[in-house]
Protein backbone atom coordinates (compact mmCIF):
# COMPACT_ATOMS: atom_id res chain seq x y z
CA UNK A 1 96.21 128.75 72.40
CA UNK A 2 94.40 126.75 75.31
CA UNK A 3 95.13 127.00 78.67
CA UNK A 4 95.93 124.56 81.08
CA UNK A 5 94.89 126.15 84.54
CA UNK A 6 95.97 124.97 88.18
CA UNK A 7 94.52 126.59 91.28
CA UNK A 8 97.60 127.51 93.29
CA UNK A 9 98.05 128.28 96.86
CA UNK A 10 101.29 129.69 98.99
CA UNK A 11 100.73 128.66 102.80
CA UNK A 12 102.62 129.09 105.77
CA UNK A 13 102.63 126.44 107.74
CA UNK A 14 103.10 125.50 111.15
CA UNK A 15 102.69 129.30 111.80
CA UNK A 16 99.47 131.36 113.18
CA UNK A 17 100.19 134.56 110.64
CA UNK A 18 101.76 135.52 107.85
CA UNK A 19 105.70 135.37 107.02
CA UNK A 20 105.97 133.12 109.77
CA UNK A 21 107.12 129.05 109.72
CA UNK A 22 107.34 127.35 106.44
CA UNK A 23 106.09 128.58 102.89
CA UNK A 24 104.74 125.57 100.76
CA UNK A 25 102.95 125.84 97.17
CA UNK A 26 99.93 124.10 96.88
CA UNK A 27 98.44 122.86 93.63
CA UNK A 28 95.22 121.28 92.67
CA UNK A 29 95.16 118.70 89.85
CA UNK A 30 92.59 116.40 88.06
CA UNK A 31 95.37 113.89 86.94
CA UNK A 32 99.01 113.70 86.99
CA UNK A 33 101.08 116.03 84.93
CA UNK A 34 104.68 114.34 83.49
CA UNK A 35 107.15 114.41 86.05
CA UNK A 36 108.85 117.27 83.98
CA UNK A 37 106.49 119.28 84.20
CA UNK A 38 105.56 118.66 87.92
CA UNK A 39 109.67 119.46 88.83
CA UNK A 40 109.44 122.86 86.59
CA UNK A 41 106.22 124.29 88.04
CA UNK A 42 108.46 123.38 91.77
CA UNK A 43 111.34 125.56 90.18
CA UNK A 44 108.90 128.46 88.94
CA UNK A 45 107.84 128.36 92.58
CA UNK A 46 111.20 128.27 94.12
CA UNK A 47 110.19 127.08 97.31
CA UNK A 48 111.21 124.56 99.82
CA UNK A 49 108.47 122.50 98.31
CA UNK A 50 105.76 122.11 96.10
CA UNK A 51 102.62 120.27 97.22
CA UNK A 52 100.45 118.37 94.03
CA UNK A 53 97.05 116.76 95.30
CA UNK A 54 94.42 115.18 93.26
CA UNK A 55 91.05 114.28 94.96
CA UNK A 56 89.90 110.67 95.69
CA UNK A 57 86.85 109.38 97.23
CA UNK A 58 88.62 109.44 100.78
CA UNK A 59 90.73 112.09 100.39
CA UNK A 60 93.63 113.10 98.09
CA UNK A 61 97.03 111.35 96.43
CA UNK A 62 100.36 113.88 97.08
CA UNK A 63 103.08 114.24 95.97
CA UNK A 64 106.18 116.81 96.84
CA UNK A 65 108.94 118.32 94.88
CA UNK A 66 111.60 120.51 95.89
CA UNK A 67 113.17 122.92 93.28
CA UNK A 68 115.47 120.23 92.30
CA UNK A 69 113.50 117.08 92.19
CA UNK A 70 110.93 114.62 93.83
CA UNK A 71 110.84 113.79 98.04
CA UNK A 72 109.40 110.70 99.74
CA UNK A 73 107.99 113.30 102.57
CA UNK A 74 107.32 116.53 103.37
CA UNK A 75 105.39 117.30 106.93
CA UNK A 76 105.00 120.72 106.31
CA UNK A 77 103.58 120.67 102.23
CA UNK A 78 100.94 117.87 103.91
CA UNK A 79 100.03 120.20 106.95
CA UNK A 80 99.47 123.19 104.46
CA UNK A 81 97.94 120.83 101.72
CA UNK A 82 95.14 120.31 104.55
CA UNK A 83 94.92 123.75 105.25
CA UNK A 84 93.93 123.93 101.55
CA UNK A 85 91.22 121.17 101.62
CA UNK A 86 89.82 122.37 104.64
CA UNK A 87 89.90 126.09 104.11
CA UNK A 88 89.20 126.59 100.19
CA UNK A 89 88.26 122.83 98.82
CA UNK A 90 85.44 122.95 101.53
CA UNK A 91 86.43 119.00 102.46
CA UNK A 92 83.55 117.34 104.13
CA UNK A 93 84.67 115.80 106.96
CA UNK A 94 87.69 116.33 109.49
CA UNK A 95 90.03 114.15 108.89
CA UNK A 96 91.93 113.65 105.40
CA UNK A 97 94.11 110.75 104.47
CA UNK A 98 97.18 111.50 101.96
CA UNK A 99 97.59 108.67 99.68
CA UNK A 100 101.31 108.59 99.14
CA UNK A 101 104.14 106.57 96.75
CA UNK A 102 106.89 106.22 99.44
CA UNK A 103 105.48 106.47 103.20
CA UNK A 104 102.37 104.87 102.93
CA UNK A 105 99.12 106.49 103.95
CA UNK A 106 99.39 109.94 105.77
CA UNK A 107 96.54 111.42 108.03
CA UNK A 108 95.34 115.35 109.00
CA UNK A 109 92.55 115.77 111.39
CA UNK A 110 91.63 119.10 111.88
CA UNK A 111 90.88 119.80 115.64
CA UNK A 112 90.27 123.27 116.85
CA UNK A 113 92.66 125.63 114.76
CA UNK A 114 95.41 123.42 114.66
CA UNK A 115 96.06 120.61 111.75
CA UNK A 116 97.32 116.88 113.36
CA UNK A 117 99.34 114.88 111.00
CA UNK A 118 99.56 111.21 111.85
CA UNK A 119 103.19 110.19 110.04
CA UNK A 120 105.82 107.11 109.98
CA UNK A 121 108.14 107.40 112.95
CA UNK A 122 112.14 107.05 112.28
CA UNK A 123 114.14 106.12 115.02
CA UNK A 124 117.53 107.40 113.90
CA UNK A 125 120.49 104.96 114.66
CA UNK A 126 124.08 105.59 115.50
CA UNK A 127 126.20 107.21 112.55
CA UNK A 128 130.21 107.60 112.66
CA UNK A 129 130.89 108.21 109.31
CA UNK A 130 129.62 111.56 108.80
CA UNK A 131 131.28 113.02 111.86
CA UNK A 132 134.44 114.49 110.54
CA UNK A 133 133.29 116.59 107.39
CA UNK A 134 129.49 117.59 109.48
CA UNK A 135 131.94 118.82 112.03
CA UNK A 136 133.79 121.12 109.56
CA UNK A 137 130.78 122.20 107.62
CA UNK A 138 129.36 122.69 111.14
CA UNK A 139 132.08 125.76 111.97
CA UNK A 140 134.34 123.03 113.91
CA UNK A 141 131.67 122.45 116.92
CA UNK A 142 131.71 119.12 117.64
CA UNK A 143 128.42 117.24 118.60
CA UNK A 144 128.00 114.86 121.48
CA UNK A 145 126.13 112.26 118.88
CA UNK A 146 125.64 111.73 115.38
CA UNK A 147 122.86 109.87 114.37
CA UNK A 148 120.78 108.94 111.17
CA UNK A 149 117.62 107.77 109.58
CA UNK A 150 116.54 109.29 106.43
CA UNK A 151 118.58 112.37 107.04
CA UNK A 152 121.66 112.77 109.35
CA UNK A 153 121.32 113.96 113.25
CA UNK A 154 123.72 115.63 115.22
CA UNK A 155 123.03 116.06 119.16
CA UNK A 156 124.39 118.83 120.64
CA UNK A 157 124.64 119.62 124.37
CA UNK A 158 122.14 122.86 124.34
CA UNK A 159 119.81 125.47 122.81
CA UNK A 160 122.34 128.39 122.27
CA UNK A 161 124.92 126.32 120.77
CA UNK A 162 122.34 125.66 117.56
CA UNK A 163 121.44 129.18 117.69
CA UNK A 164 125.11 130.12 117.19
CA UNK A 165 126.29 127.23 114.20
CA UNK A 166 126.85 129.04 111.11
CA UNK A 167 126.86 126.19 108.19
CA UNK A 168 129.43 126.07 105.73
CA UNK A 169 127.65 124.97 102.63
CA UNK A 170 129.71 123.62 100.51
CA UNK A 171 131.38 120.87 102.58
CA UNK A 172 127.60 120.23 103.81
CA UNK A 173 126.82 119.17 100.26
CA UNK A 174 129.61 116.88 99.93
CA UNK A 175 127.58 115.14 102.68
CA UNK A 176 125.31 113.55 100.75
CA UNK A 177 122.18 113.57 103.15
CA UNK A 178 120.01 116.74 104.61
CA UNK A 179 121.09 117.76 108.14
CA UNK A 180 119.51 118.08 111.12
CA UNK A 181 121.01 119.60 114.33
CA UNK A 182 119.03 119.17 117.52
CA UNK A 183 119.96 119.71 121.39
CA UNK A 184 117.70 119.78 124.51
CA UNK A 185 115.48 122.91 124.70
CA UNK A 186 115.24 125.91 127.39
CA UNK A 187 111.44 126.79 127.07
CA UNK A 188 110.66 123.84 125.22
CA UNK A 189 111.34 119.74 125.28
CA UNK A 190 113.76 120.15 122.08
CA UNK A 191 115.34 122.64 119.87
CA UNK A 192 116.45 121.99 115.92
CA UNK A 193 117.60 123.84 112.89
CA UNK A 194 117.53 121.98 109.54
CA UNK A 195 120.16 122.27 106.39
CA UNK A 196 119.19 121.41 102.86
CA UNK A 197 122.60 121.68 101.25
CA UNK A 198 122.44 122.41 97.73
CA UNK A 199 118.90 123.02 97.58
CA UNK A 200 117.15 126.70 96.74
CA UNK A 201 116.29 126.68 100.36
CA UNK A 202 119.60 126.27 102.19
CA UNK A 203 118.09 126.18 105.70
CA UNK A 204 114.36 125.20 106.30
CA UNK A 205 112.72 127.19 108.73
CA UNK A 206 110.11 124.61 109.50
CA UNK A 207 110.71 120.72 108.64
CA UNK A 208 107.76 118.18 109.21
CA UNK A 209 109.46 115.17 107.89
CA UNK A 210 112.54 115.59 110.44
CA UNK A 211 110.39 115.52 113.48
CA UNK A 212 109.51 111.79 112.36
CA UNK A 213 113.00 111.39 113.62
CA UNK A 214 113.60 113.67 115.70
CA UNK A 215 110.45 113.05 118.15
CA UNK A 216 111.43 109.55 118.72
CA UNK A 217 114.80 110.38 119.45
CA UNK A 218 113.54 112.47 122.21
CA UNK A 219 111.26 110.72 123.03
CA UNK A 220 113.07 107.88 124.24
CA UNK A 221 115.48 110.25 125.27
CA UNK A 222 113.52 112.08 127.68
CA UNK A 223 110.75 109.06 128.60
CA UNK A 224 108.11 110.73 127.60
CA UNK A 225 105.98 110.52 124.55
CA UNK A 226 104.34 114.36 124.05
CA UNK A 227 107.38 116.69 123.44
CA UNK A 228 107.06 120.77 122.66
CA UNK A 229 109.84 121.19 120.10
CA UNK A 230 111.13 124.64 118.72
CA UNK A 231 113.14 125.08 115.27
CA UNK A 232 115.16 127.74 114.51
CA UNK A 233 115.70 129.48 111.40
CA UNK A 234 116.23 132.88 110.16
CA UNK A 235 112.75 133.31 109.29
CA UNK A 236 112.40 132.41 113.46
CA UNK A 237 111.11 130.28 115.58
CA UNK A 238 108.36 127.41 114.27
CA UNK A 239 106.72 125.42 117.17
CA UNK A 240 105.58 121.95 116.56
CA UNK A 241 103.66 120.03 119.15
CA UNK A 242 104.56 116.25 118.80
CA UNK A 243 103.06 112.78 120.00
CA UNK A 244 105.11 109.25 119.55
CA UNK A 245 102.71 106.46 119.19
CA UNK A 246 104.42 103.54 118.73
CA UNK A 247 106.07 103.09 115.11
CA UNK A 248 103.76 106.66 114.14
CA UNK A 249 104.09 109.92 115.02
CA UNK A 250 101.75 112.96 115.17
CA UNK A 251 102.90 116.32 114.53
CA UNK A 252 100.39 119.51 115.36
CA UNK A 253 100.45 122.76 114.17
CA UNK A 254 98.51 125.77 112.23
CA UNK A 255 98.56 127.22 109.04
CA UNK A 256 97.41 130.48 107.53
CA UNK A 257 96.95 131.31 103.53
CA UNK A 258 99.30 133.82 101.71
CA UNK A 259 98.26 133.67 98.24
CA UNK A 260 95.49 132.14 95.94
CA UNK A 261 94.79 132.49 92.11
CA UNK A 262 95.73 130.71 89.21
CA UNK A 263 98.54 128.98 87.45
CA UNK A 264 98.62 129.28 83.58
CA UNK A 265 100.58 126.91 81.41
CA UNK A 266 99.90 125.95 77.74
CA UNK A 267 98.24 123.24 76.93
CA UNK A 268 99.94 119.92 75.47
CA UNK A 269 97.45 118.56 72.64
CA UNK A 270 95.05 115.74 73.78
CA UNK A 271 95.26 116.96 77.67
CA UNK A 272 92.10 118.48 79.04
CA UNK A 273 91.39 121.83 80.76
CA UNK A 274 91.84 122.25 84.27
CA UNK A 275 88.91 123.65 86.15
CA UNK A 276 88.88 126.69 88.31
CA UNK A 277 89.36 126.10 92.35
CA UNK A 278 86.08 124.67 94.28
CA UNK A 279 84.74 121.74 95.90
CA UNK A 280 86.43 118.71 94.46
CA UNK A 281 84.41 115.44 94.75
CA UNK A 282 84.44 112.97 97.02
């Protein structure tokens, strides 16, 4: 039987080695796969998410999947999804633009050995309602805010007291929304964790797409608009450099390959073979 083959990639991104910030799956298509197919290959990976990118003249269209379905954003899966371009897809120039169905256009520059995504800004409003059940599925420690934008925020008043929250789950998922908790930082301008209730990856050690809500916050907060954040996890501590520009946001970082090689599937009748990894054209 024919083959359909995908070059695949595992990077970690906004790390400098291995095991280090966020895992994403990479994988390199010529045209869209059904969305089926696209959400099982996620699932087979069983990662936070799974990065698809097909080349265009100025770049590449992306899309993200978790193991349990499709997501507007993911900073991370676009930071390592340059990393890929620039590293193995030998991409011509430095700067890549993401063509994308929910956020608009995204933009990585490469500059030096960091990757600089230019992303939508969320300045997360005031949110009451979720206060009562985050507080319980937060161990009972109350926050000194609660916020939201296209996740919920909670604002605590320092660095050790996210270190020390142990989620509860369960009552997280009842939620509704992803969580992010955030307070100000010791070393650093801001400190997070973020919870993905009911996903394979409970608690992401690394989360892009939050820090288009949480670098406004701060800011504002703080008056200024270049902010060292830290997230914690227990895969440890992911630095992301940010810059608010306006209604955008960039968020810095590096990223280092894991694994390369080859994804295998059968072939549905009437699709056509995949070629091996290597320049695409643009």
């Amino acid at each position: 039987m024919e083959k359909l083959k995908i070059p695949f990639y595992q990077i970690d991104a906004f790390a400098a080695e291995p095991f280090q910030g966020n895992p994403a799956a990479i994988c390199i298509l010529q045209k869209w796969l059904d969305d089926k197919t696209l959400q099982n290959i996620a699932a087979e990976n069983n990662l936070a998410e799974t990065s698809y990118m097909i080349a265009q003249p100025d770049g590449y269209a992306i899309r993200w999947f978790t193991s349990l379905g499709e997501i507007n954003l993911c900073g991370h899966a676009t930071l390592a999804s340059a990393h890929v371009a620039f590293e193995h897809l030998n991409f011509p120039h430095s700067k890549i633009k993401f063509t994308t169905r929910e956020v608009g256009d995204l933009f990585v520059t490469r500059q030096n050995h960091n990757s600089i995504m230019d992303s939508p800004a969320w300045m997360p409003g005031p949110e009451p309602d979720c206060l009562p059940d985050a507080v319980k599925g937060l161990g009972g420690i109350a926050s000194e805010s609660t916020h939201s934008a296209r996740d919920y925020m909670l604002v605590y008043k320092d660095a050790e007291t996210i270190r020390n929250i142990r989620p509860d789950f369960r009552i997280l998922a009842g939620l509704g929304k992803l969580i992010c908790i955030t307070a100000p930082g010791e070393d650093c301008d801001f400190v997070s964790r973020f919870f993905c209730p009911g996903d394979s990856v409970e608690e992401d050690p690394a989360t892009g797409s939050a820090h288009c809500m949480l670098a406004p916050y701060w800011a504002q907060r703080l008056n200024k608009p270049q902010l060292i954040a830290r997230q914690f996890s227990p895969r440890g501590t992911a630095e992301i450099l940010c810059h608010v520009k306006g209604d955008r946001v960039e968020l810095s970082g590096r990223a280092v390959t894991v694994i390369e090689g080859i994804m295998t599937l059968p072939l549905r009748p009437g699709a056509k073979t995949l070629h091996s990894p290597g320049a695409p054209s643009h």
